[in-house]
Protein backbone atom coordinates (compact mmCIF):
# COMPACT_ATOMS: atom_id res chain seq x y z
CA UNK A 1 98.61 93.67 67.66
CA UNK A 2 100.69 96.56 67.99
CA UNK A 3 103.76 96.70 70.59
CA UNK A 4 102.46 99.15 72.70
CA UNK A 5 98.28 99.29 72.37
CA UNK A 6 96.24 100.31 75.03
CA UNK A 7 94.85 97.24 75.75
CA UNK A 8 96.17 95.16 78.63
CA UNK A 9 96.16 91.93 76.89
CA UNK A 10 97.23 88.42 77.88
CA UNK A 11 100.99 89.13 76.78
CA UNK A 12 101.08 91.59 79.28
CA UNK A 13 100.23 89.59 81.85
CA UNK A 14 102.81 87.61 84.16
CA UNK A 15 100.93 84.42 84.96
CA UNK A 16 102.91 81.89 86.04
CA UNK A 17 104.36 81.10 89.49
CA UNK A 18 107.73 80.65 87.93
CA UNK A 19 108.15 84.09 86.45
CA UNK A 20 107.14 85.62 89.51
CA UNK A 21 109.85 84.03 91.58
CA UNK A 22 112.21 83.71 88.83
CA UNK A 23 115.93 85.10 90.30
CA UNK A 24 118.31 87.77 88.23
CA UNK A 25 120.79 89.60 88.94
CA UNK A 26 119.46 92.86 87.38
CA UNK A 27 116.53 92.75 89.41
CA UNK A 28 115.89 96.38 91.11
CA UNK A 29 113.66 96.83 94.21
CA UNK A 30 112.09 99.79 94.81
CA UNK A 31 110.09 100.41 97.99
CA UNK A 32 107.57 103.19 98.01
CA UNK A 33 104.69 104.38 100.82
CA UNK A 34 102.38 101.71 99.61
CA UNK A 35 103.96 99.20 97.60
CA UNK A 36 106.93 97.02 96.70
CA UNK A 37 108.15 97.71 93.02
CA UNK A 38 110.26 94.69 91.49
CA UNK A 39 111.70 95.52 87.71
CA UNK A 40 114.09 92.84 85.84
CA UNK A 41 114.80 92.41 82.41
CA UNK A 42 112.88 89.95 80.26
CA UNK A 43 113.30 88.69 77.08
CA UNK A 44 110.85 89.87 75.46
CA UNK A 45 110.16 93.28 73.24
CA UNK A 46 107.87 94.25 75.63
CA UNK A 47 107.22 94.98 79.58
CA UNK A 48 104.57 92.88 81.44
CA UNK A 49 103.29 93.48 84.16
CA UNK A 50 102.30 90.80 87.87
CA UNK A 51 100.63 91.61 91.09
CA UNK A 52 100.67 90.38 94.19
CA UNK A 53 97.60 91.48 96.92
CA UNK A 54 97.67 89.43 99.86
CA UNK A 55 94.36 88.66 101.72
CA UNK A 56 95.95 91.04 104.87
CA UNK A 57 94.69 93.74 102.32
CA UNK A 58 91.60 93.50 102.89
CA UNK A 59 88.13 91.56 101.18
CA UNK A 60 87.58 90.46 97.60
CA UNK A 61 86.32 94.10 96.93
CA UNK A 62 89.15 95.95 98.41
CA UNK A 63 91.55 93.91 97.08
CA UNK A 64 89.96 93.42 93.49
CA UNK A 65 89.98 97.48 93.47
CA UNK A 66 94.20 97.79 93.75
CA UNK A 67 94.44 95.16 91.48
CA UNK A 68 92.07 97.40 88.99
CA UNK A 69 93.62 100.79 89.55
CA UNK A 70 97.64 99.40 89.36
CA UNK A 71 96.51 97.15 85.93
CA UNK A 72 95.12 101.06 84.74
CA UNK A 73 98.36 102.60 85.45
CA UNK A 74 100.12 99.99 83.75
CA UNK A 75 97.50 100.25 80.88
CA UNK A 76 97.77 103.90 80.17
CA UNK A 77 101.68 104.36 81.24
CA UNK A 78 102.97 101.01 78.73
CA UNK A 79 105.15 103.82 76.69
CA UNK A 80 107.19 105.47 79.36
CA UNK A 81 108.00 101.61 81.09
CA UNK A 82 111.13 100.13 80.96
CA UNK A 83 110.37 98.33 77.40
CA UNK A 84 112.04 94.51 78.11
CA UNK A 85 111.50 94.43 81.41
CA UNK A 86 108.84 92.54 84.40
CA UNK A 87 107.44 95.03 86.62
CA UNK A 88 105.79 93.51 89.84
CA UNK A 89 104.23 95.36 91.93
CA UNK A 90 103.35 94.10 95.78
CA UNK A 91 100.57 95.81 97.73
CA UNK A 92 101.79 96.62 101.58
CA UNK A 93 99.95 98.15 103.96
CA UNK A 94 98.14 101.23 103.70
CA UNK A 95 97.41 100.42 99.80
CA UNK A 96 93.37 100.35 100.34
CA UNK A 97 91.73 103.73 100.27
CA UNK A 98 94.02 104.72 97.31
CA UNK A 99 92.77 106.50 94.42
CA UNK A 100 93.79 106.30 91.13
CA UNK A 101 95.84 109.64 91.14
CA UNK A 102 97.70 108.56 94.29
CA UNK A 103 98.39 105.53 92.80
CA UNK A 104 100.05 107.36 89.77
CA UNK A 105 101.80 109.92 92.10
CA UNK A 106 103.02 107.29 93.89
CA UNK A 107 104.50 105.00 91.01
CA UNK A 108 105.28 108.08 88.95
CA UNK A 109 109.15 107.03 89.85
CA UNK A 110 109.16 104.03 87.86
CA UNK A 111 108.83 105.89 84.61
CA UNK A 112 111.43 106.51 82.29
């Protein structure tokens, strides 16, 4: 597959608990209206993306529905991300009746 395809495959993914809470020194925090941006380096030639929406966000739906529209953004943005670097982003409060062009307004800043 091809560095940067459109499809947000498994190596794009963060999965495991221990690269979520994994500690660096480069790691930036960025705190916007609706959500909590985390970006460190990796190792790897590519960025990947985790996301964290606690059950204070709402039902299965509501929740289900961030997690959609922030794995777009990540889908159709891949080329202007940090390259080498995990991106987590944290729903806070507020994040539910989002759409997907506030949610690209609003994470706009993280693109290089």
């Amino acid at each position: 597959m091809e560095p940067y395809s459109q499809v947000f495959s498994r190596e794009d993914r963060l999965r495991k608990r221990s690269d979520f809470v994994r500690r660096l020194p480069k790691t930036r925090k960025i705190r916007l209206i609706n959500f909590l941006v985390v970006i460190r380096p990796n190792t790897l030639a590519r960025p990947r993306l985790g996301l964290a929406v606690g059950k204070n966000r709402g039902g299965a739906v509501e929740r289900n529905r961030i997690k959609r529209l922030l794995r777009e953004f990540f889908r159709r943005n891949k080329k202007q991300l940090p390259p080498s670097h995990d991106i987590i982003i944290i729903a806070l409060e507020g994040s539910n009746p989002l759409t997907y062009h506030q949610v690209v307004e609003e994470l706009a800043v993280i693109l290089v």
